[in-house]
PDB file of N, CA and C in Angstrom:
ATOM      1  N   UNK A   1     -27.254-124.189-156.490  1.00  0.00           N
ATOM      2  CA  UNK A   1     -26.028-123.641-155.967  1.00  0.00           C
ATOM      3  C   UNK A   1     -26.302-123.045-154.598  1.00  0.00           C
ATOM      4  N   UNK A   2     -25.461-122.992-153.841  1.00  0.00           N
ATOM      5  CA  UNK A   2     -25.721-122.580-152.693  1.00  0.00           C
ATOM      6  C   UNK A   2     -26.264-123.898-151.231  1.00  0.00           C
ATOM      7  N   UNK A   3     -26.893-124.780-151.996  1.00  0.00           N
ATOM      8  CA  UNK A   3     -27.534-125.283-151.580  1.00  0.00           C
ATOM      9  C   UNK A   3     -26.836-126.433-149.912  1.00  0.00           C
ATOM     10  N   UNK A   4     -27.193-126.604-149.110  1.00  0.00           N
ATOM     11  CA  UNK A   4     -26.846-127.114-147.984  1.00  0.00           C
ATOM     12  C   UNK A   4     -27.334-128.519-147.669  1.00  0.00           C
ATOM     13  N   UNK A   5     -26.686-129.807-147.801  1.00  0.00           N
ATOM     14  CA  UNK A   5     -27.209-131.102-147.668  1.00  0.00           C
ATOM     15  C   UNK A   5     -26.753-131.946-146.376  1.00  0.00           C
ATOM     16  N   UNK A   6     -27.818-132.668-145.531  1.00  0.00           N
ATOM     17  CA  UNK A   6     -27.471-132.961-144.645  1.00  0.00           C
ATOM     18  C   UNK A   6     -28.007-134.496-144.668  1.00  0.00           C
ATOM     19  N   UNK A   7     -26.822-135.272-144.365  1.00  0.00           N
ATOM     20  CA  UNK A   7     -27.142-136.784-144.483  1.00  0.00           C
ATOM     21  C   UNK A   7     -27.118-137.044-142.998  1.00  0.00           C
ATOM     22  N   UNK A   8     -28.016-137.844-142.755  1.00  0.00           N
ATOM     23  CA  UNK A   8     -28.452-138.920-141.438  1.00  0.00           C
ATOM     24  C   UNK A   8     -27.738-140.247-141.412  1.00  0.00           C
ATOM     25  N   UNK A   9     -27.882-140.665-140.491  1.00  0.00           N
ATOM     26  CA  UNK A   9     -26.936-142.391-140.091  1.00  0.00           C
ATOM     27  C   UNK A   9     -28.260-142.924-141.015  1.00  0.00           C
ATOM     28  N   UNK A  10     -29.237-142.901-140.394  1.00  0.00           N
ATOM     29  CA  UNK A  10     -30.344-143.787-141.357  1.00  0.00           C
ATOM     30  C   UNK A  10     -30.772-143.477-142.492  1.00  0.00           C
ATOM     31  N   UNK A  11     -30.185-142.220-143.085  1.00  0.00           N
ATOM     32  CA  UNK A  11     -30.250-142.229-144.764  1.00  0.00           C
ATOM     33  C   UNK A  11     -31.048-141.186-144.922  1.00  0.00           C
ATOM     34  N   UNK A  12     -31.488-140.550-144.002  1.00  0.00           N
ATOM     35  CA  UNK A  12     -32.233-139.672-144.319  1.00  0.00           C
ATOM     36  C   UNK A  12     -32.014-138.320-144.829  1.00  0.00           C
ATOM     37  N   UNK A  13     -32.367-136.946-145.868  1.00  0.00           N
ATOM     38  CA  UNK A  13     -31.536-136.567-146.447  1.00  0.00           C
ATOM     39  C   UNK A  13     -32.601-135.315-146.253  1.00  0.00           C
ATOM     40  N   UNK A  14     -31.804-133.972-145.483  1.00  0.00           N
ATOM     41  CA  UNK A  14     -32.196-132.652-145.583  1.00  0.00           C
ATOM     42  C   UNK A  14     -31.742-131.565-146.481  1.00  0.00           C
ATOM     43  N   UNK A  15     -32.563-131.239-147.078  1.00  0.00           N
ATOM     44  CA  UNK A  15     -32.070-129.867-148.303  1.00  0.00           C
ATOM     45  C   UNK A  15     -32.767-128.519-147.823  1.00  0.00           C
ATOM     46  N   UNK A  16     -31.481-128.013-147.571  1.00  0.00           N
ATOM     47  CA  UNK A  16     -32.311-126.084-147.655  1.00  0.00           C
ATOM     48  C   UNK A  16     -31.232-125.150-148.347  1.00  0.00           C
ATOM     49  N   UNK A  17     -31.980-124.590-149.224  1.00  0.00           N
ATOM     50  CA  UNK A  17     -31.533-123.029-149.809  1.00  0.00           C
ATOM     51  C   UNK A  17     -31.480-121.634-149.919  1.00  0.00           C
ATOM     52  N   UNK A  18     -32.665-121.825-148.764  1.00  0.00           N
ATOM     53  CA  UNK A  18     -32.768-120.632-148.067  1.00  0.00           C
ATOM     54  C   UNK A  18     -32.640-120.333-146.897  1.00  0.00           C
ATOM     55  N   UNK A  19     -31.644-119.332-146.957  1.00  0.00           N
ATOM     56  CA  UNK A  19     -31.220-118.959-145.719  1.00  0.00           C
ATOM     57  C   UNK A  19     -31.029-117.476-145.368  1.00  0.00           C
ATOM     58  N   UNK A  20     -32.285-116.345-146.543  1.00  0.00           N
ATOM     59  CA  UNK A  20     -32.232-115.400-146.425  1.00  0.00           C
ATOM     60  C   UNK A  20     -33.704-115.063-145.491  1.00  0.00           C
ATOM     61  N   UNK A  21     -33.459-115.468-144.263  1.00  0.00           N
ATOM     62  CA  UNK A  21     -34.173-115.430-143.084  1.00  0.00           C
ATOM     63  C   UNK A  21     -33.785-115.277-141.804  1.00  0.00           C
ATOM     64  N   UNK A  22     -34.508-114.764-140.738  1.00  0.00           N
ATOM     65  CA  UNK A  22     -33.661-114.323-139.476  1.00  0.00           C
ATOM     66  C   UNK A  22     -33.272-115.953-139.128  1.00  0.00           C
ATOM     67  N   UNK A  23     -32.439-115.996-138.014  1.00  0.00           N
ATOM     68  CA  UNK A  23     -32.237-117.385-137.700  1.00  0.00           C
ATOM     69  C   UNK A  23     -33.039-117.541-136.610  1.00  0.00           C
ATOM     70  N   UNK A  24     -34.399-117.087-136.328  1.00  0.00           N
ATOM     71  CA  UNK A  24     -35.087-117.287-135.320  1.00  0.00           C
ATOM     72  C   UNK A  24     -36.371-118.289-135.705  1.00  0.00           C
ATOM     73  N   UNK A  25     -36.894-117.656-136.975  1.00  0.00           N
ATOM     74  CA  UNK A  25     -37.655-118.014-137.599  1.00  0.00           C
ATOM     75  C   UNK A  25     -37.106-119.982-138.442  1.00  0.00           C
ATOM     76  N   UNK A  26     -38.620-120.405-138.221  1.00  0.00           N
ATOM     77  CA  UNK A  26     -38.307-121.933-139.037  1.00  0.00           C
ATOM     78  C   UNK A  26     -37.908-121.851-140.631  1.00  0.00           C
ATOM     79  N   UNK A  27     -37.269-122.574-140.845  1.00  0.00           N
ATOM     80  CA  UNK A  27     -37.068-122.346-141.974  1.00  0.00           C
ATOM     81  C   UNK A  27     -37.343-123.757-142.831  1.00  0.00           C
ATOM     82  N   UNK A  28     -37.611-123.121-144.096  1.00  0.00           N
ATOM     83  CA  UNK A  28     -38.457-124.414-145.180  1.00  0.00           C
ATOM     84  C   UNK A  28     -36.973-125.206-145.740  1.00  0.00           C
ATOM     85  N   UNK A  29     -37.446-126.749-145.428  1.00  0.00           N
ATOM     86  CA  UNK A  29     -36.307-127.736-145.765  1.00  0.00           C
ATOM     87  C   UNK A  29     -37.295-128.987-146.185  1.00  0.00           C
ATOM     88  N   UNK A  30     -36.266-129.250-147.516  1.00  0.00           N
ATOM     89  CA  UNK A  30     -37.171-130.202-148.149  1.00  0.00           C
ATOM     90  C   UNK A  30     -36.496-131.656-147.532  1.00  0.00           C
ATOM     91  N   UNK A  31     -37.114-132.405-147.144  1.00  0.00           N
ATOM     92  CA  UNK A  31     -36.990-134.334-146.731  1.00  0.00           C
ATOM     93  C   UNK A  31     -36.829-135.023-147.941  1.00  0.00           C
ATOM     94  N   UNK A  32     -35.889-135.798-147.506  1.00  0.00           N
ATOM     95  CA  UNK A  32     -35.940-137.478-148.630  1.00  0.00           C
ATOM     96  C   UNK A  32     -36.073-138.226-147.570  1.00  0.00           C
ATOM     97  N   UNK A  33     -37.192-139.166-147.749  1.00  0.00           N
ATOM     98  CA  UNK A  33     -37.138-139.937-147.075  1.00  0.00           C
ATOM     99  C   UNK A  33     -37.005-141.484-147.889  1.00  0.00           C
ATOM    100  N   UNK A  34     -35.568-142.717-147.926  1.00  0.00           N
ATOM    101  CA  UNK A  34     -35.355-143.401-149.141  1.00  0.00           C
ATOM    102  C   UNK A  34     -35.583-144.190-148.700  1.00  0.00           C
ATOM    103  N   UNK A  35     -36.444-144.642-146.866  1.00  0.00           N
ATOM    104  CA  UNK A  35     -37.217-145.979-146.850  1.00  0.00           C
ATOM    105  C   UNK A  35     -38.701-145.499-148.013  1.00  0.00           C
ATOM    106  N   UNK A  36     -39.198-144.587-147.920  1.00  0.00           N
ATOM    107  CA  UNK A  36     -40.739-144.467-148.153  1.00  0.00           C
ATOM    108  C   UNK A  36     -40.372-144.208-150.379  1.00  0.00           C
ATOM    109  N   UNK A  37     -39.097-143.661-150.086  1.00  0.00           N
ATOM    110  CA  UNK A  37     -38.922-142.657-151.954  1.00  0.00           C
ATOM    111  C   UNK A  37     -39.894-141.600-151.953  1.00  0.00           C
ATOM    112  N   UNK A  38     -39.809-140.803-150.543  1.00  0.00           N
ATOM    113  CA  UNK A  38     -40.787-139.832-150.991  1.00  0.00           C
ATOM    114  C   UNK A  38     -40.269-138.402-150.720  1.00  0.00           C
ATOM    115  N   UNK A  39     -40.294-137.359-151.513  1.00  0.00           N
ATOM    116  CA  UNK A  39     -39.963-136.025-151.290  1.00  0.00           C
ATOM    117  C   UNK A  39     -40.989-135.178-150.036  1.00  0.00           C
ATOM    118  N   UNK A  40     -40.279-134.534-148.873  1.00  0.00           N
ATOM    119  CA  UNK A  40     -41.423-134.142-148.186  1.00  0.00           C
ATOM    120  C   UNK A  40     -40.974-132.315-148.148  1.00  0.00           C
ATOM    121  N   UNK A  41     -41.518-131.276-148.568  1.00  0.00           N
ATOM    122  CA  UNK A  41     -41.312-130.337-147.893  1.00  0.00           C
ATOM    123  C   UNK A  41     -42.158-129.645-146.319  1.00  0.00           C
ATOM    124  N   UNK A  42     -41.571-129.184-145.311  1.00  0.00           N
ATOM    125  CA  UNK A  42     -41.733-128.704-144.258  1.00  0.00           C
ATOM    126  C   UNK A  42     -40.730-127.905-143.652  1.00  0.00           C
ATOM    127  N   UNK A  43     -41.558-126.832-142.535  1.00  0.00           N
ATOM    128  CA  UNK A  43     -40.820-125.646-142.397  1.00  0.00           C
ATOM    129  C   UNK A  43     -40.420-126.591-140.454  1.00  0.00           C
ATOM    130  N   UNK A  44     -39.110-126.163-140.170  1.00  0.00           N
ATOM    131  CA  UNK A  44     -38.587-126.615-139.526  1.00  0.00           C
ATOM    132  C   UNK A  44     -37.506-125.847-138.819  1.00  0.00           C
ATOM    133  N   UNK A  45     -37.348-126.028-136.992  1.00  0.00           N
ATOM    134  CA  UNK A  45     -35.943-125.308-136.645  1.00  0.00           C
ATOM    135  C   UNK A  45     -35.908-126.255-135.245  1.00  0.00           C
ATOM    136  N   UNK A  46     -34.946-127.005-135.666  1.00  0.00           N
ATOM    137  CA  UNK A  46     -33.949-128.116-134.864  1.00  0.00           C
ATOM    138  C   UNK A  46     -32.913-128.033-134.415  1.00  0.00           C
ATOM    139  N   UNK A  47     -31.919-129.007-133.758  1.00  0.00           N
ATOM    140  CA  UNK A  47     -30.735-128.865-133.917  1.00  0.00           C
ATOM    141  C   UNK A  47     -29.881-129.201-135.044  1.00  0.00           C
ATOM    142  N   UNK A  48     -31.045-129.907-136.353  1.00  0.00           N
ATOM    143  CA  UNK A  48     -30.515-130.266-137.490  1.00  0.00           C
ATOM    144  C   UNK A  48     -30.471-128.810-138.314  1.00  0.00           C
ATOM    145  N   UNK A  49     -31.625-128.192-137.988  1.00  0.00           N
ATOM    146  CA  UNK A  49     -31.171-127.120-138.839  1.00  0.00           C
ATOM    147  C   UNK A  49     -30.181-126.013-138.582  1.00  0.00           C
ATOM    148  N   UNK A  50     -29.587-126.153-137.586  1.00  0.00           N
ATOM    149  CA  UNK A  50     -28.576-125.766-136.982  1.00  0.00           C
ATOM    150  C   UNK A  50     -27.451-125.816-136.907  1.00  0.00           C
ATOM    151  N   UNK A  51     -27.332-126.895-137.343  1.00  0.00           N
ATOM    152  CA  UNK A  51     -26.498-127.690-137.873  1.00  0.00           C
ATOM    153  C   UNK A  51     -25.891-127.424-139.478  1.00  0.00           C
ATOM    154  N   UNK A  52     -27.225-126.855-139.979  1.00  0.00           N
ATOM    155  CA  UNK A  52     -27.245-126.552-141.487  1.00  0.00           C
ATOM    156  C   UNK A  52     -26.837-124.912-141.462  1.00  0.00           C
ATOM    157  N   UNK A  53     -27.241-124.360-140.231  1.00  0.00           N
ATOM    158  CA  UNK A  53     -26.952-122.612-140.793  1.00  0.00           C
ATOM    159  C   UNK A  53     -25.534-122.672-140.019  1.00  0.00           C
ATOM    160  N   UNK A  54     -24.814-123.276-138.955  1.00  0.00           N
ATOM    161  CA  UNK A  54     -23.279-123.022-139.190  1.00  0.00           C
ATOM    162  C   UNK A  54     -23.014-123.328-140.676  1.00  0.00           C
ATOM    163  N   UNK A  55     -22.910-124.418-140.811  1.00  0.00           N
ATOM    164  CA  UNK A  55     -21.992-124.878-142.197  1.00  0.00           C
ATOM    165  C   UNK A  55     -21.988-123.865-143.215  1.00  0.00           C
ATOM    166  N   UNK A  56     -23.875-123.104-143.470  1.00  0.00           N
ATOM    167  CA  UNK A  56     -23.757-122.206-144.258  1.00  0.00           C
ATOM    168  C   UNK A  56     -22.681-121.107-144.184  1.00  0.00           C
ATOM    169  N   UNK A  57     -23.065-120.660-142.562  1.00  0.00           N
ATOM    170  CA  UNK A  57     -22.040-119.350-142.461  1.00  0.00           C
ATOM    171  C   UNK A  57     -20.923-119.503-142.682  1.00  0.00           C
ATOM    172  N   UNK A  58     -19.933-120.634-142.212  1.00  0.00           N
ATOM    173  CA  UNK A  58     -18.862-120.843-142.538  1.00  0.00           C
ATOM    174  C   UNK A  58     -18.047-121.093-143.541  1.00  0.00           C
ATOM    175  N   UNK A  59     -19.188-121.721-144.509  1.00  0.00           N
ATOM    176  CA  UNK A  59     -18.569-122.943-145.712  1.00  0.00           C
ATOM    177  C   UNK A  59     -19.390-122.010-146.899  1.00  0.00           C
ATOM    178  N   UNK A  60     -20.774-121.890-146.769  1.00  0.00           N
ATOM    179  CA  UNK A  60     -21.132-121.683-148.678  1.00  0.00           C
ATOM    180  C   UNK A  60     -20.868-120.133-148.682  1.00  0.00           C
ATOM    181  N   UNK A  61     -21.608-119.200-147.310  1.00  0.00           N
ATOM    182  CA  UNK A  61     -22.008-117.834-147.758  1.00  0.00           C
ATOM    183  C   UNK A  61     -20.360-117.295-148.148  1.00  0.00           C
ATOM    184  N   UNK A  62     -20.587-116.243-148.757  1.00  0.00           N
ATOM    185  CA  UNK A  62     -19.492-115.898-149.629  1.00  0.00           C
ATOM    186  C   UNK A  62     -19.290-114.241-148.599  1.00  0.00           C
ATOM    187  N   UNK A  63     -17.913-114.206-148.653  1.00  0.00           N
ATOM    188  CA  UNK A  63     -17.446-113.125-147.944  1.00  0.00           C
ATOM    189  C   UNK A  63     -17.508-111.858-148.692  1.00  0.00           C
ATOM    190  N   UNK A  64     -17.845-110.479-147.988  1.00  0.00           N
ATOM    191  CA  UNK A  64     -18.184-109.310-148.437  1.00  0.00           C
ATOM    192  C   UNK A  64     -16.668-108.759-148.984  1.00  0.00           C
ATOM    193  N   UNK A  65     -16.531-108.180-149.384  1.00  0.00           N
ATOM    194  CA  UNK A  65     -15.297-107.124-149.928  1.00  0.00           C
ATOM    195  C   UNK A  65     -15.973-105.624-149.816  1.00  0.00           C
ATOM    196  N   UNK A  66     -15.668-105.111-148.652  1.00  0.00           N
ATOM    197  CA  UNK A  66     -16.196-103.794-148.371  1.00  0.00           C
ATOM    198  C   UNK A  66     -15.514-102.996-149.020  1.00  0.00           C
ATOM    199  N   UNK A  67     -15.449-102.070-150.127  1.00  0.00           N
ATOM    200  CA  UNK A  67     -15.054-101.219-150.650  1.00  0.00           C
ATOM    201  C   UNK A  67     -15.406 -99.913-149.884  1.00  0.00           C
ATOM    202  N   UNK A  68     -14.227 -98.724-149.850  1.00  0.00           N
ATOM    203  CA  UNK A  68     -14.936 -97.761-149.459  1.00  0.00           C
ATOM    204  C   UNK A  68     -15.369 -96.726-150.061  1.00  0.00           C
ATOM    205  N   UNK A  69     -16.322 -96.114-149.837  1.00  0.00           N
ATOM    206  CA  UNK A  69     -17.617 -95.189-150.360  1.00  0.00           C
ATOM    207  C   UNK A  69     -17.062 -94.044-150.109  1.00  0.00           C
ATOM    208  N   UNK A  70     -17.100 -93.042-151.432  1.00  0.00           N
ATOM    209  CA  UNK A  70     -17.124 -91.403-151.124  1.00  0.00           C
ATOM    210  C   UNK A  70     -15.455 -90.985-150.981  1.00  0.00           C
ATOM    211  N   UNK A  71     -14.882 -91.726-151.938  1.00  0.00           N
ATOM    212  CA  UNK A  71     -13.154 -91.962-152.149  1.00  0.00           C
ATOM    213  C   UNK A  71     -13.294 -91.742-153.089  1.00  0.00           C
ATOM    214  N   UNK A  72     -12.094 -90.417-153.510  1.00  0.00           N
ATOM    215  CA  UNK A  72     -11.965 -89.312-154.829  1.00  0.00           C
ATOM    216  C   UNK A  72     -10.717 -90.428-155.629  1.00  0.00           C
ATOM    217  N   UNK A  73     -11.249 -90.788-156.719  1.00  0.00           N
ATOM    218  CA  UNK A  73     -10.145 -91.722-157.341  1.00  0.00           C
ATOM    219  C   UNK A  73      -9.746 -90.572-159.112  1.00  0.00           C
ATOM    220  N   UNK A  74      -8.135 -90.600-159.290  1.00  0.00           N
ATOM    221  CA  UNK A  74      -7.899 -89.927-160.029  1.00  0.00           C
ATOM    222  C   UNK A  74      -8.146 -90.154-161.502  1.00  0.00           C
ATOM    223  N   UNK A  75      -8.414 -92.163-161.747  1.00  0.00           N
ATOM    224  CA  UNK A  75      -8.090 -92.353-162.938  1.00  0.00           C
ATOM    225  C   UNK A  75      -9.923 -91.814-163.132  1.00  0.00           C
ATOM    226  N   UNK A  76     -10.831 -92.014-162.366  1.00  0.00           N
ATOM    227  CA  UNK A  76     -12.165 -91.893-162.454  1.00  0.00           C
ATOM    228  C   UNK A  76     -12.614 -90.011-162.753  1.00  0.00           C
ATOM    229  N   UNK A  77     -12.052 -89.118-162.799  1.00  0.00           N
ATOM    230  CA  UNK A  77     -12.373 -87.850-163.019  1.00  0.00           C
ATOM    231  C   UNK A  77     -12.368 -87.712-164.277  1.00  0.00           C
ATOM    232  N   UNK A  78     -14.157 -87.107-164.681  1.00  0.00           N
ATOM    233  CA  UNK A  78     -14.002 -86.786-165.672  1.00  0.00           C
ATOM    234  C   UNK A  78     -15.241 -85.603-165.374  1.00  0.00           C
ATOM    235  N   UNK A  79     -15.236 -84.943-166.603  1.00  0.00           N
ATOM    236  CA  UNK A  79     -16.037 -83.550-166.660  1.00  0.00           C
ATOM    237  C   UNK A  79     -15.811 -82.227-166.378  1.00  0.00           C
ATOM    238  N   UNK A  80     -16.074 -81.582-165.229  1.00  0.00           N
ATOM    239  CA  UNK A  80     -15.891 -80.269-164.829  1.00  0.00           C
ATOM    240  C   UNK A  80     -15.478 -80.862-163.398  1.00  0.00           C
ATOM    241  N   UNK A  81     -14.496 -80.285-162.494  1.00  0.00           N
ATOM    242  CA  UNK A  81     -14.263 -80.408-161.231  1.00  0.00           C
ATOM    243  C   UNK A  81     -14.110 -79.311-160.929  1.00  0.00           C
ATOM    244  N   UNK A  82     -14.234 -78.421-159.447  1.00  0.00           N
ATOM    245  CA  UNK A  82     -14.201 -77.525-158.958  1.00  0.00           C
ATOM    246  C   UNK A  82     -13.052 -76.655-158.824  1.00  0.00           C
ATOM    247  N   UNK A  83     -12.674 -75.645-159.223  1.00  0.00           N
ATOM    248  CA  UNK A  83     -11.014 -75.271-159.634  1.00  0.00           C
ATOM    249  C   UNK A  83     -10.520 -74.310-158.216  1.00  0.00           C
ATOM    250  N   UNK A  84      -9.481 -74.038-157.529  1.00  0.00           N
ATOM    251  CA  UNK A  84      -9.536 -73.449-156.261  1.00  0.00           C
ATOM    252  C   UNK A  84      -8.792 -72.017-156.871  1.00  0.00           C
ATOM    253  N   UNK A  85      -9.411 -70.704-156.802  1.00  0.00           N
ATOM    254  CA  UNK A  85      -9.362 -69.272-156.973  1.00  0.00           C
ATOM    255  C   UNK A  85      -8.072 -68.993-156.411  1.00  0.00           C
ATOM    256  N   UNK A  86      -7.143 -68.436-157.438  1.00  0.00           N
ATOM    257  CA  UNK A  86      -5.923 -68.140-156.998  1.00  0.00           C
ATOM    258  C   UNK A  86      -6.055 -66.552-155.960  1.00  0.00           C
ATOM    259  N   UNK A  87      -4.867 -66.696-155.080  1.00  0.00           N
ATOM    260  CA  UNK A  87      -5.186 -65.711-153.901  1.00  0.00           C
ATOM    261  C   UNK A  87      -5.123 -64.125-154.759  1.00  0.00           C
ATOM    262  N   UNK A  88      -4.478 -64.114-155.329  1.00  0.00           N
ATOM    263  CA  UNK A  88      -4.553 -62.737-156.227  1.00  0.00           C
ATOM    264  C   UNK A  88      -5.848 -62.326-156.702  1.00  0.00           C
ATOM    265  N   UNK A  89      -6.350 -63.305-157.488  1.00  0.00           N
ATOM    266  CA  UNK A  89      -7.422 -63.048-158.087  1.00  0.00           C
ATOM    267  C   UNK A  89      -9.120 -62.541-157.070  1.00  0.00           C
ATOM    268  N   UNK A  90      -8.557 -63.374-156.595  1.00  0.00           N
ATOM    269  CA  UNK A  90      -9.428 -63.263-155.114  1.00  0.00           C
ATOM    270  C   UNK A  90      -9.235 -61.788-154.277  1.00  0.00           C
ATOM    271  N   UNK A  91      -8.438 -61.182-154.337  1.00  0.00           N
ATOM    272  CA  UNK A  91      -8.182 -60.124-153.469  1.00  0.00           C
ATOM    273  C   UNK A  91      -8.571 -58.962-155.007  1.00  0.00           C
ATOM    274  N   UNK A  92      -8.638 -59.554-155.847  1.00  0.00           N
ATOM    275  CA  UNK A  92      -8.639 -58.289-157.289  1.00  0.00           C
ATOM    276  C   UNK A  92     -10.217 -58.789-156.752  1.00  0.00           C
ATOM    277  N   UNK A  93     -10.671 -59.161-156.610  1.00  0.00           N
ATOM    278  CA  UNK A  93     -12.133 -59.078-156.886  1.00  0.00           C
ATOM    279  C   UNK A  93     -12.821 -58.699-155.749  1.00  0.00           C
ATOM    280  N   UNK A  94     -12.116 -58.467-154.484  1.00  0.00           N
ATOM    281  CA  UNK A  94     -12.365 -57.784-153.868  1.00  0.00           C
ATOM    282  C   UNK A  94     -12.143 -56.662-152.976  1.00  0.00           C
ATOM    283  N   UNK A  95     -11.173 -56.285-153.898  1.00  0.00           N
ATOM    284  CA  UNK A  95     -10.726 -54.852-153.922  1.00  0.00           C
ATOM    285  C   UNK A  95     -11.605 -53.652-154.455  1.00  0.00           C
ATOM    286  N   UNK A  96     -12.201 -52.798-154.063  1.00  0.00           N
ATOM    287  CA  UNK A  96     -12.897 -51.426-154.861  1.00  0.00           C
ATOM    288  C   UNK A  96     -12.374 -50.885-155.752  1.00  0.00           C
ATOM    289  N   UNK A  97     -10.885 -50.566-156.233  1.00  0.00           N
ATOM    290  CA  UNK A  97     -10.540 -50.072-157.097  1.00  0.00           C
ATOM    291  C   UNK A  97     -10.087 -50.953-157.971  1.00  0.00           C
ATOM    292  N   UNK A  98      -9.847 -52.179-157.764  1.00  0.00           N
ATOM    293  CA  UNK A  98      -9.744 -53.028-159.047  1.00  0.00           C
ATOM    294  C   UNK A  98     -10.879 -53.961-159.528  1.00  0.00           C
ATOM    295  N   UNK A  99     -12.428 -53.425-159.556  1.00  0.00           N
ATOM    296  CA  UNK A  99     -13.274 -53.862-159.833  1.00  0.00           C
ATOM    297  C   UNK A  99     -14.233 -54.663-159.005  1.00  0.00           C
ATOM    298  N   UNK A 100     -13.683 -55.092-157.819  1.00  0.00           N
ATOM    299  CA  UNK A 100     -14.462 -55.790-156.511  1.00  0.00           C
ATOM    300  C   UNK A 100     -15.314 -54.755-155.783  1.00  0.00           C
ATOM    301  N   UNK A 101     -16.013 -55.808-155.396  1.00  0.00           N
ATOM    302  CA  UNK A 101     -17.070 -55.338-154.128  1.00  0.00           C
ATOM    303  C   UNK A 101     -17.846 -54.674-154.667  1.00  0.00           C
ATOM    304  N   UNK A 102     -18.146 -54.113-155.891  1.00  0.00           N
ATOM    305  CA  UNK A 102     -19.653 -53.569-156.457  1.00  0.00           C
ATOM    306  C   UNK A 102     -20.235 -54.956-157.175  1.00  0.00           C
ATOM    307  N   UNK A 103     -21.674 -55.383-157.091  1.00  0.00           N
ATOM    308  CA  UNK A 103     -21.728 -56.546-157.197  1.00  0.00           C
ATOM    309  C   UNK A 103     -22.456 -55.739-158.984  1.00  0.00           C
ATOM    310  N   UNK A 104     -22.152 -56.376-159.975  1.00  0.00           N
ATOM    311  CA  UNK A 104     -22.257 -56.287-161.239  1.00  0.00           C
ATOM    312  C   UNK A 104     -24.062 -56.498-161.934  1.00  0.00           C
ATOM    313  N   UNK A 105     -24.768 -56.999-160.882  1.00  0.00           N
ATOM    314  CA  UNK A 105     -26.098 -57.224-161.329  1.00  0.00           C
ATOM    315  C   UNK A 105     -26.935 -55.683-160.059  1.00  0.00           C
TER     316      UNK A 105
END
């Protein structure tokens, strides 16, 4: 799967599946050659293989779906969440005569 095939006028037949490589670097493509019937592998960067990494980009590799990261979703909350201190309570606790501002430890 994945795989990228490139036919010649004279029959000749290039296979590569990897294409998790910079595109600078040669990359390994296996030969048919069906005058000889012989399988050849060799590492190679042509205009045939060039030929082979458009098609990839365009045609096999499969497009990302960027989801975004660090997005508060409601149906997903579960456990303890952080509760926001009502303003009253907040001013009782730091009030001196209603028990604030002496710290208890």
């Amino acid at each position: 799967m994945g795989t990228v095939v490139l036919k010649m006028d004279n029959g000749i037949e290039l296979f590569c599946k990897n294409f998790n490589i910079p595109r600078s670097e040669k990359m390994l493509v296996t030969v048919y050659n069906p005058i000889k019937n012989k399988w050849i592998r060799c590492k190679m960067k042509n205009e045939y293989t060039e030929i082979m990494w458009d098609y990839y980009k365009k045609k096999v590799k499969p497009k990302r779906k960027h989801k975004k990261r660090f997005t508060r979703r409601k149906e997903k909350k579960h456990g303890t969440q952080p509760v926001k201190i009502p303003e009253s309570v907040r001013w009782a606790m730091q009030h001196p005569y209603q028990g604030g501002g002496v710290s208890p430890r």
